[in-house]
Structure formats: structure tokens, C-alpha cells
PDB file of N, CA and C in Angstrom:
ATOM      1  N   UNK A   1      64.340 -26.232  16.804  1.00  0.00           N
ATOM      2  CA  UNK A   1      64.561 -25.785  18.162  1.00  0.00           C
ATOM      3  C   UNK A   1      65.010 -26.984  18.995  1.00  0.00           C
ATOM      4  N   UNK A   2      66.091 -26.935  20.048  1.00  0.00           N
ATOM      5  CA  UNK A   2      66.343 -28.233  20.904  1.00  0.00           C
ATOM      6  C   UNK A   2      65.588 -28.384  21.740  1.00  0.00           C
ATOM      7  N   UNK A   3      65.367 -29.765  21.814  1.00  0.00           N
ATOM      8  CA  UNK A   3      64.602 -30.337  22.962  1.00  0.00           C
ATOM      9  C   UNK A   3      64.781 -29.666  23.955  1.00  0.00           C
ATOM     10  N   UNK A   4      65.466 -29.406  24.773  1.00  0.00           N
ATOM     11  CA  UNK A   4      65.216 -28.702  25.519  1.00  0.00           C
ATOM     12  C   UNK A   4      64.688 -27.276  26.094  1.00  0.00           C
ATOM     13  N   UNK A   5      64.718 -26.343  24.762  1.00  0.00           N
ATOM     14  CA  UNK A   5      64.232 -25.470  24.783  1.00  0.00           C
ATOM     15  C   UNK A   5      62.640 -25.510  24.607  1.00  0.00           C
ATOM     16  N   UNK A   6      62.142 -26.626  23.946  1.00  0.00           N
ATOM     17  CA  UNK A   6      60.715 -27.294  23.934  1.00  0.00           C
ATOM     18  C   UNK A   6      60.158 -27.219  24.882  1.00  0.00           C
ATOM     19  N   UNK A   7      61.611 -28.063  26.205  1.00  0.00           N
ATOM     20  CA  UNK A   7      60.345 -28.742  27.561  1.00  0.00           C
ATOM     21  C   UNK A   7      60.300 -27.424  28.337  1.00  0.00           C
ATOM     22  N   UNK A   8      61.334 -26.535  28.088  1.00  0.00           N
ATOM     23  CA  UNK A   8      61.445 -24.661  28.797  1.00  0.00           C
ATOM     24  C   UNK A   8      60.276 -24.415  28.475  1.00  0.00           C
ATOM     25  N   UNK A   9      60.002 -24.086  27.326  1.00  0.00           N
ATOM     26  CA  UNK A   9      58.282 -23.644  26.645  1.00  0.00           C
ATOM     27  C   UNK A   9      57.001 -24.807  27.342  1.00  0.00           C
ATOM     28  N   UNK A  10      57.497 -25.440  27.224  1.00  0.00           N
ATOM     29  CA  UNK A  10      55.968 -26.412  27.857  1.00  0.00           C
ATOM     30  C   UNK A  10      56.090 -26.201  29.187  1.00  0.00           C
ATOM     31  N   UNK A  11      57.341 -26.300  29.752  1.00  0.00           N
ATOM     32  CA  UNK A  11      57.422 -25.453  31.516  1.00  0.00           C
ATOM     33  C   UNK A  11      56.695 -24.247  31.477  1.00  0.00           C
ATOM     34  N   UNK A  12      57.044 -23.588  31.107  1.00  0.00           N
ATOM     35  CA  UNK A  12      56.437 -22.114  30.976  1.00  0.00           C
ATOM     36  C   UNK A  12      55.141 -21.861  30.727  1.00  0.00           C
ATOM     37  N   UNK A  13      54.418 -22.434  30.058  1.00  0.00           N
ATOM     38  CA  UNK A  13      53.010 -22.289  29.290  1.00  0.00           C
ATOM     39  C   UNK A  13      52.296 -23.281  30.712  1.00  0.00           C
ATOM     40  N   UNK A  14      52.859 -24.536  31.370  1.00  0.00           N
ATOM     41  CA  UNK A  14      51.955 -25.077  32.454  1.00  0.00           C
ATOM     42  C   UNK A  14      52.027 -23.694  33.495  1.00  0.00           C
ATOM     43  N   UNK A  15      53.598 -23.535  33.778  1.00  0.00           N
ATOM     44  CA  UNK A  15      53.078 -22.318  34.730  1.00  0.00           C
ATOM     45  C   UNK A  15      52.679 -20.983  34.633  1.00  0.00           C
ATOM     46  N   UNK A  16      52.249 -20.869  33.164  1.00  0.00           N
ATOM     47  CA  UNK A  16      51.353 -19.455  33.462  1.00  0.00           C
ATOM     48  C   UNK A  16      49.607 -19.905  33.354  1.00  0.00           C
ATOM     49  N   UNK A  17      49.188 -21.037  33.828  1.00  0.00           N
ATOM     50  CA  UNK A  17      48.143 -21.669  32.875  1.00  0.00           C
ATOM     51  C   UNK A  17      47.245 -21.359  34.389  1.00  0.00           C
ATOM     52  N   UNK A  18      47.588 -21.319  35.991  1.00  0.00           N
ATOM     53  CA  UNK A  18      46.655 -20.868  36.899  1.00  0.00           C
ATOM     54  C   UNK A  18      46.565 -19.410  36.744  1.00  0.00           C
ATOM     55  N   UNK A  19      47.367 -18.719  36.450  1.00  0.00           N
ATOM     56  CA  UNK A  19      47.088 -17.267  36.365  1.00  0.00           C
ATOM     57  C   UNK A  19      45.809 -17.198  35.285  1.00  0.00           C
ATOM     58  N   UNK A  20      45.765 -17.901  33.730  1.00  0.00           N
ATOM     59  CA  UNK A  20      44.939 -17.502  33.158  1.00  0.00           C
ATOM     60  C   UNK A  20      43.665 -17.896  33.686  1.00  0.00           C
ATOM     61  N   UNK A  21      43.905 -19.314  34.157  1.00  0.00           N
ATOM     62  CA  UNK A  21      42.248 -19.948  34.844  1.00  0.00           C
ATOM     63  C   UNK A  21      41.855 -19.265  36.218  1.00  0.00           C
ATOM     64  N   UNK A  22      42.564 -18.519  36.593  1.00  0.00           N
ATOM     65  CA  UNK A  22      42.183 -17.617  37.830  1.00  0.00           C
ATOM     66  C   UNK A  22      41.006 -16.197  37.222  1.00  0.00           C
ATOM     67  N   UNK A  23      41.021 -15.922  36.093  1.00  0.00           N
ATOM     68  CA  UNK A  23      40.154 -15.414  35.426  1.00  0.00           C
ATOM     69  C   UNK A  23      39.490 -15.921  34.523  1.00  0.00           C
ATOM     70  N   UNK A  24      39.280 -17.438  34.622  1.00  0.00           N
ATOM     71  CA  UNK A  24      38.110 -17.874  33.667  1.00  0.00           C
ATOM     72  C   UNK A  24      38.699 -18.048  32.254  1.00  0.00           C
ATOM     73  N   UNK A  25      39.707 -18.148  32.210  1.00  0.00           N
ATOM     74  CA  UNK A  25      40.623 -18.738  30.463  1.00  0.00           C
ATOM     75  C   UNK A  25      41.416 -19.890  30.976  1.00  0.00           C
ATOM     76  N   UNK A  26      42.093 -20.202  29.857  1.00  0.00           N
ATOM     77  CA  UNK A  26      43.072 -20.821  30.223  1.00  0.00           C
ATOM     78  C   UNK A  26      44.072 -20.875  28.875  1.00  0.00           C
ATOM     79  N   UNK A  27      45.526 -21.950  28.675  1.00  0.00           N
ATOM     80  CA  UNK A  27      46.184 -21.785  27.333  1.00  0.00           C
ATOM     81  C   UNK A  27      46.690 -23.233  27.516  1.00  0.00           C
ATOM     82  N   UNK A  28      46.785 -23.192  25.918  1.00  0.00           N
ATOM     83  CA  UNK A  28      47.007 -24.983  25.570  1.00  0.00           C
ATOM     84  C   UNK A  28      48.143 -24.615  24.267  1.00  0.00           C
ATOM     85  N   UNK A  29      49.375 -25.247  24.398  1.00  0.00           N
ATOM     86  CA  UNK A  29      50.257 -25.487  23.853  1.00  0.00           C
ATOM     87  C   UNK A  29      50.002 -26.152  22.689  1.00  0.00           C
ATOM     88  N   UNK A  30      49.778 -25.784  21.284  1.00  0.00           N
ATOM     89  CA  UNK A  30      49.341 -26.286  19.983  1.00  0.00           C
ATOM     90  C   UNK A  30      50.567 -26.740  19.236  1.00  0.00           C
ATOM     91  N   UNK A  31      51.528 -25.896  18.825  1.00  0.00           N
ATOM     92  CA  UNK A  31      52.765 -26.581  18.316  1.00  0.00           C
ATOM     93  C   UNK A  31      54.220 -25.657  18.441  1.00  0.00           C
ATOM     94  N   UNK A  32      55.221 -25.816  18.046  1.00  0.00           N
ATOM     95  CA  UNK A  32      56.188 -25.026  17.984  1.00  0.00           C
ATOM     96  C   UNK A  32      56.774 -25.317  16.567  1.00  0.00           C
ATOM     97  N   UNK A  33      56.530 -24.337  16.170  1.00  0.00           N
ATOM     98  CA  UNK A  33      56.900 -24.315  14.262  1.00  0.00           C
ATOM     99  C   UNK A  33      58.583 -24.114  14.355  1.00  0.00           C
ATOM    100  N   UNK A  34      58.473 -24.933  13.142  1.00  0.00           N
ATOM    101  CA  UNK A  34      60.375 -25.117  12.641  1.00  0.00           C
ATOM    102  C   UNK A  34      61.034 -23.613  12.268  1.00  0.00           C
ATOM    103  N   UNK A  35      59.705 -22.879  12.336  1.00  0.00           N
ATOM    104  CA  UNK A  35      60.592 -20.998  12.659  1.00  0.00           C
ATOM    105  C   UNK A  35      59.859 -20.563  13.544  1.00  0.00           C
ATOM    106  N   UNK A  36      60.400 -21.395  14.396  1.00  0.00           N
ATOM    107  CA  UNK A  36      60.569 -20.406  16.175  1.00  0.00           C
ATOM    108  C   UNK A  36      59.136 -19.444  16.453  1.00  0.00           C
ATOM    109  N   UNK A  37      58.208 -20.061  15.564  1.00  0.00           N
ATOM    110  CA  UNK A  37      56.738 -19.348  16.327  1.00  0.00           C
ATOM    111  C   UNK A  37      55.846 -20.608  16.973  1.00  0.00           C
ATOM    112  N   UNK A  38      55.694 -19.924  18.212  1.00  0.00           N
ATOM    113  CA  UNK A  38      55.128 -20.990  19.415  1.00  0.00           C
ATOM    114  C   UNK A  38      53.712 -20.513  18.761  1.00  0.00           C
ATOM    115  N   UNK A  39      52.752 -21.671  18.721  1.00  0.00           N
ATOM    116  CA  UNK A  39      51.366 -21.494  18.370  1.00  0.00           C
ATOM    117  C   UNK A  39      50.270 -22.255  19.778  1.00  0.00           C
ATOM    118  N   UNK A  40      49.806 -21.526  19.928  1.00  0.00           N
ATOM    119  CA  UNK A  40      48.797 -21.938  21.340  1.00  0.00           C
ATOM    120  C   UNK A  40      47.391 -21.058  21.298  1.00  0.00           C
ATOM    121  N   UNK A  41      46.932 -21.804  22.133  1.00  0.00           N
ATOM    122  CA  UNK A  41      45.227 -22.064  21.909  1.00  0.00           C
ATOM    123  C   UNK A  41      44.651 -20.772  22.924  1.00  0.00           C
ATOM    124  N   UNK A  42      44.312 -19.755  22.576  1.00  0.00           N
ATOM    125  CA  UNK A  42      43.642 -18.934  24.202  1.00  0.00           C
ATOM    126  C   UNK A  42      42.524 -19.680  24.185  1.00  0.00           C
ATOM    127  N   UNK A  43      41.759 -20.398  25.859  1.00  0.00           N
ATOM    128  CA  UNK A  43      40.647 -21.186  25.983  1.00  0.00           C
ATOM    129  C   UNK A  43      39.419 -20.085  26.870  1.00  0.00           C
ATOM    130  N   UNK A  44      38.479 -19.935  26.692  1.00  0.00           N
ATOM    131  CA  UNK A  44      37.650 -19.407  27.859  1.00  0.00           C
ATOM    132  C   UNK A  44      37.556 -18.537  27.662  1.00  0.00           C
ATOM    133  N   UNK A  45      37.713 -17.581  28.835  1.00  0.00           N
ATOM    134  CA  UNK A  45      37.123 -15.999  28.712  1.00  0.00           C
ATOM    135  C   UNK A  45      38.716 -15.639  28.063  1.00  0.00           C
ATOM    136  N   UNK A  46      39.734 -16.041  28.347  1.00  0.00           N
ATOM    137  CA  UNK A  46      41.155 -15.533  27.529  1.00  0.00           C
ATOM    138  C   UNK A  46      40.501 -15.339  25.770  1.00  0.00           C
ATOM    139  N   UNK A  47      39.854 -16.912  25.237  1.00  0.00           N
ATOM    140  CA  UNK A  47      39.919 -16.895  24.079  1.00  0.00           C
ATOM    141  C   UNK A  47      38.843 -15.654  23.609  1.00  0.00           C
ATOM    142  N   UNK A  48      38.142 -14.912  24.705  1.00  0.00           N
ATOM    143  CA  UNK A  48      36.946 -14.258  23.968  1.00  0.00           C
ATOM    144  C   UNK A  48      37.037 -12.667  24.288  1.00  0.00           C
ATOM    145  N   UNK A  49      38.374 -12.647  25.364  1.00  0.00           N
ATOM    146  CA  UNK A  49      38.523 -11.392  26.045  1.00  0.00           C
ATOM    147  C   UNK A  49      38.847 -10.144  24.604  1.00  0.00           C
ATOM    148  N   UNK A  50      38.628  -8.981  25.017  1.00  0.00           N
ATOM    149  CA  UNK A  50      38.967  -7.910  23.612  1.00  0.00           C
ATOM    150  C   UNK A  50      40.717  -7.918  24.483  1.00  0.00           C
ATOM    151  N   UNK A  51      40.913  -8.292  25.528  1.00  0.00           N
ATOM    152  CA  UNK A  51      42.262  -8.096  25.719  1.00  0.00           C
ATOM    153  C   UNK A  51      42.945  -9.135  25.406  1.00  0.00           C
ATOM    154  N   UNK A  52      42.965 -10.259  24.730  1.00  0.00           N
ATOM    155  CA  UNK A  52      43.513 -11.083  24.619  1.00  0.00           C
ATOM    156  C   UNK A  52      45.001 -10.797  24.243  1.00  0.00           C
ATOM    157  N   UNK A  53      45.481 -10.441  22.611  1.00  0.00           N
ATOM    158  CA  UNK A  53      46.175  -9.784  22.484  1.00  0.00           C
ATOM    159  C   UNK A  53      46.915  -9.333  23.088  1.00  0.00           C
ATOM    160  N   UNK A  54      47.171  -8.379  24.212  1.00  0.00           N
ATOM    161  CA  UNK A  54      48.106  -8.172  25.075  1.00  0.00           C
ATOM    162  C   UNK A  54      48.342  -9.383  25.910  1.00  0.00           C
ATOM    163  N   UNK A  55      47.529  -9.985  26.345  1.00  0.00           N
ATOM    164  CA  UNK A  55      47.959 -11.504  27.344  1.00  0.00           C
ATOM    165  C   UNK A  55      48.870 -11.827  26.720  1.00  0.00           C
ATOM    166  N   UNK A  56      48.688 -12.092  25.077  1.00  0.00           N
ATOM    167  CA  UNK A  56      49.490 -13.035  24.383  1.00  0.00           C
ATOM    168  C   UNK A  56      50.818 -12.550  24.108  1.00  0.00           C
ATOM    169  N   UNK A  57      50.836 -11.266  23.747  1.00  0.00           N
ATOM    170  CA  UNK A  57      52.304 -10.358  23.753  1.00  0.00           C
ATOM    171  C   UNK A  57      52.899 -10.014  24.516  1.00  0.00           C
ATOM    172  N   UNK A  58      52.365  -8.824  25.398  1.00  0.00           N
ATOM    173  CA  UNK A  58      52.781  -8.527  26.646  1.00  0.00           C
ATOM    174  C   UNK A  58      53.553  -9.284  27.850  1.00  0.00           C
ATOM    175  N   UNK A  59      52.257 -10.727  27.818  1.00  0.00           N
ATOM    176  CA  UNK A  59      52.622 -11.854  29.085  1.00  0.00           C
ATOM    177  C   UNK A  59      53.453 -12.839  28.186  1.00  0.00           C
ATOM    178  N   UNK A  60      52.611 -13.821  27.532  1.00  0.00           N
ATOM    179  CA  UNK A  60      53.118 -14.815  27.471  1.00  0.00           C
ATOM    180  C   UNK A  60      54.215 -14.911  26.450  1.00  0.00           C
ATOM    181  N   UNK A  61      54.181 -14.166  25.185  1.00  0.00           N
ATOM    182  CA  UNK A  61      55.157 -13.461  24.692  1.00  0.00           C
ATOM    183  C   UNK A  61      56.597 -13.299  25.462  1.00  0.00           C
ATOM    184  N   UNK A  62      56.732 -12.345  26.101  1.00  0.00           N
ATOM    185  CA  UNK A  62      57.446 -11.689  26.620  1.00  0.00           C
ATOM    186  C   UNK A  62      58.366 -12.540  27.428  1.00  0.00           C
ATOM    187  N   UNK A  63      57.662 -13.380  28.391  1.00  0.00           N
ATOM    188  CA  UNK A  63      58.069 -14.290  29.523  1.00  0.00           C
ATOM    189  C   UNK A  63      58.569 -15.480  28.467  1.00  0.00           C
ATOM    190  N   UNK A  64      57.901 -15.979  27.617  1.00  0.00           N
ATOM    191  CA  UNK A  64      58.710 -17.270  26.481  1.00  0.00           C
ATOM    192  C   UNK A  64      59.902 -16.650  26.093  1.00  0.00           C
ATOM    193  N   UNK A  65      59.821 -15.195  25.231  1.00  0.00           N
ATOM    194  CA  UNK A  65      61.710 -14.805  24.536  1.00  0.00           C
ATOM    195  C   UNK A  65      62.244 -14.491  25.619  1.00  0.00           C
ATOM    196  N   UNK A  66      61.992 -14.188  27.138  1.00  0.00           N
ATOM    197  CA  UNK A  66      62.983 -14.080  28.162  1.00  0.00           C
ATOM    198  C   UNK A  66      63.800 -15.189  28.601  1.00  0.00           C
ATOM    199  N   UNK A  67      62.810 -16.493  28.747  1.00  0.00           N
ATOM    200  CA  UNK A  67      64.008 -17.596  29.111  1.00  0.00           C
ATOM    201  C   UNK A  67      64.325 -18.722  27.845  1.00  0.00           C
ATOM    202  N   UNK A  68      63.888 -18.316  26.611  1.00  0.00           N
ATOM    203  CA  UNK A  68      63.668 -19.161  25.168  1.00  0.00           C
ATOM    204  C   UNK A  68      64.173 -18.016  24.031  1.00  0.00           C
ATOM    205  N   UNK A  69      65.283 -16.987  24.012  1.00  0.00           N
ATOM    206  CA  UNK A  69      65.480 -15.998  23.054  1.00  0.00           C
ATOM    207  C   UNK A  69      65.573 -16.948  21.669  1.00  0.00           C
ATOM    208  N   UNK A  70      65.165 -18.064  21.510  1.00  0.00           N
ATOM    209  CA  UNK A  70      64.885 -18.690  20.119  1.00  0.00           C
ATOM    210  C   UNK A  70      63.610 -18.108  19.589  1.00  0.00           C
ATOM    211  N   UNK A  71      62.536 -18.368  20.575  1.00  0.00           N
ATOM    212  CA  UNK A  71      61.269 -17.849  19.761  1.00  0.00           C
ATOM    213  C   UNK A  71      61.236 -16.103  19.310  1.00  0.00           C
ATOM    214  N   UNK A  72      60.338 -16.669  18.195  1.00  0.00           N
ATOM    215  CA  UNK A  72      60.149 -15.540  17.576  1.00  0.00           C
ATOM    216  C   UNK A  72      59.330 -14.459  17.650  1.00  0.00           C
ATOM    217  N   UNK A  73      58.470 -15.419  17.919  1.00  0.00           N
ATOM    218  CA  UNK A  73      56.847 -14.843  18.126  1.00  0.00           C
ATOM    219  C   UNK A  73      56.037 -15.991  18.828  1.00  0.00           C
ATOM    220  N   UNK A  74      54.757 -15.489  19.840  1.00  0.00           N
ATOM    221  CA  UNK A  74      53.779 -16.673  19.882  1.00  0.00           C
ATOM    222  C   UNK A  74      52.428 -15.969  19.300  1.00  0.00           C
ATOM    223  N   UNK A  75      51.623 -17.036  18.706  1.00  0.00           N
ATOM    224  CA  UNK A  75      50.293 -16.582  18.500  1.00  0.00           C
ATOM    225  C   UNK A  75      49.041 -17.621  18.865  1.00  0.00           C
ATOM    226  N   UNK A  76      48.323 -16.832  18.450  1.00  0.00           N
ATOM    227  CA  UNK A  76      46.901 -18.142  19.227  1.00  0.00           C
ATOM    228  C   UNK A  76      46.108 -18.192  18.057  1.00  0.00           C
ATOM    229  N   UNK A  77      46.076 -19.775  17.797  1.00  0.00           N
ATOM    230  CA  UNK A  77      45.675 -20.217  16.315  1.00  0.00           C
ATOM    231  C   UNK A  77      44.466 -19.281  16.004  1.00  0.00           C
ATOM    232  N   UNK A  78      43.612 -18.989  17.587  1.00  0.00           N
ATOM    233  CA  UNK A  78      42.190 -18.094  17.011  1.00  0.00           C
ATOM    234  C   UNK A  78      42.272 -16.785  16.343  1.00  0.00           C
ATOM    235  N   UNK A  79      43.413 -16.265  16.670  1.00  0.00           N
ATOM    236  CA  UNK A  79      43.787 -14.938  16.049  1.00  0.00           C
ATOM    237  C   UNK A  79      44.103 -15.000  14.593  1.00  0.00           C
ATOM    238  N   UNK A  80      44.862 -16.362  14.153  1.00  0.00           N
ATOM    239  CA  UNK A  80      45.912 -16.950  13.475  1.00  0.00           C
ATOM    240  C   UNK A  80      45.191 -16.738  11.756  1.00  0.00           C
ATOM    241  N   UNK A  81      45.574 -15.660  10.900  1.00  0.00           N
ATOM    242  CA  UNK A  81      44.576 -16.200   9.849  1.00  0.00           C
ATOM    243  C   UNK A  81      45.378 -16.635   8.887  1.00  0.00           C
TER     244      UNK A  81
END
């Protein structure tokens, strides 16, 4: 993936990171794999919510392939088996 599409994703993941801590989670940028799956951390009540899952698809998902149509997928290593 180009550098620059990297610092787009690390833009993106700081600014969705008050929305999650506004409910007691938060998300931490773990790696970006050489096939286009962003891997990140749900922290807090995110990492323990039964809704997590949709945060991760729905939101942060969604909003990364909108301005990054490289990625593939994101997941959160806790889900990750």
C-alpha cells in the first residue's frame, strides 16, 4: 500500500478515536498487512461491547474503503482468530 494511503488510514483511525472514547472505548492502529487488511485494537468498553462488530464494519470499515478503496477489510486482532 503507498505511503500515503498509510498516513490517510492513520488520519482516519486518530479521527474517529473521540467518537469511540466518548463512550468509554477507544481504537489503536496495530498494522496494515501487505493484503490491504487494516488490523486494529478495539480498547475499553468498544473492546467488550456485543456491538463491537458493527463499529468495526459498519463505521470504521466503511469510512477507511471510502477514502482508502485499497483496503480490504479491517479487523480487531481481539476478534482475529
Amino acid at each position: 500500500m503507498e505511503a500515503k494511503s498509510k498516513e490517510t488510514i492513520e488520519h482516519i483511525i486518530h479521527q474517529l478515536r473521540p467518537q469511540l472514547q466518548a463512550d468509554g472505548g477507544d481504537i489503536r492502529l496495530v498494522e496494515i498487512r501487505d493484503d490491504n487488511v487494516v488490523m486494529v485494537e478495539l480498547q475499553g468498553a468498544c473492546g467488550s461491547c456485543p456491538h463491537s462488530k458493527m463499529t468495526l464494519k459498519n463505521g470504521v470499515e466503511s469510512i477507511l474503503k471510502q477514502y482508502v478503496p485499497e483496503v480490504d477489510r479491517v479487523e480487531d486482532i481481539n476478534l482475529h482468530f
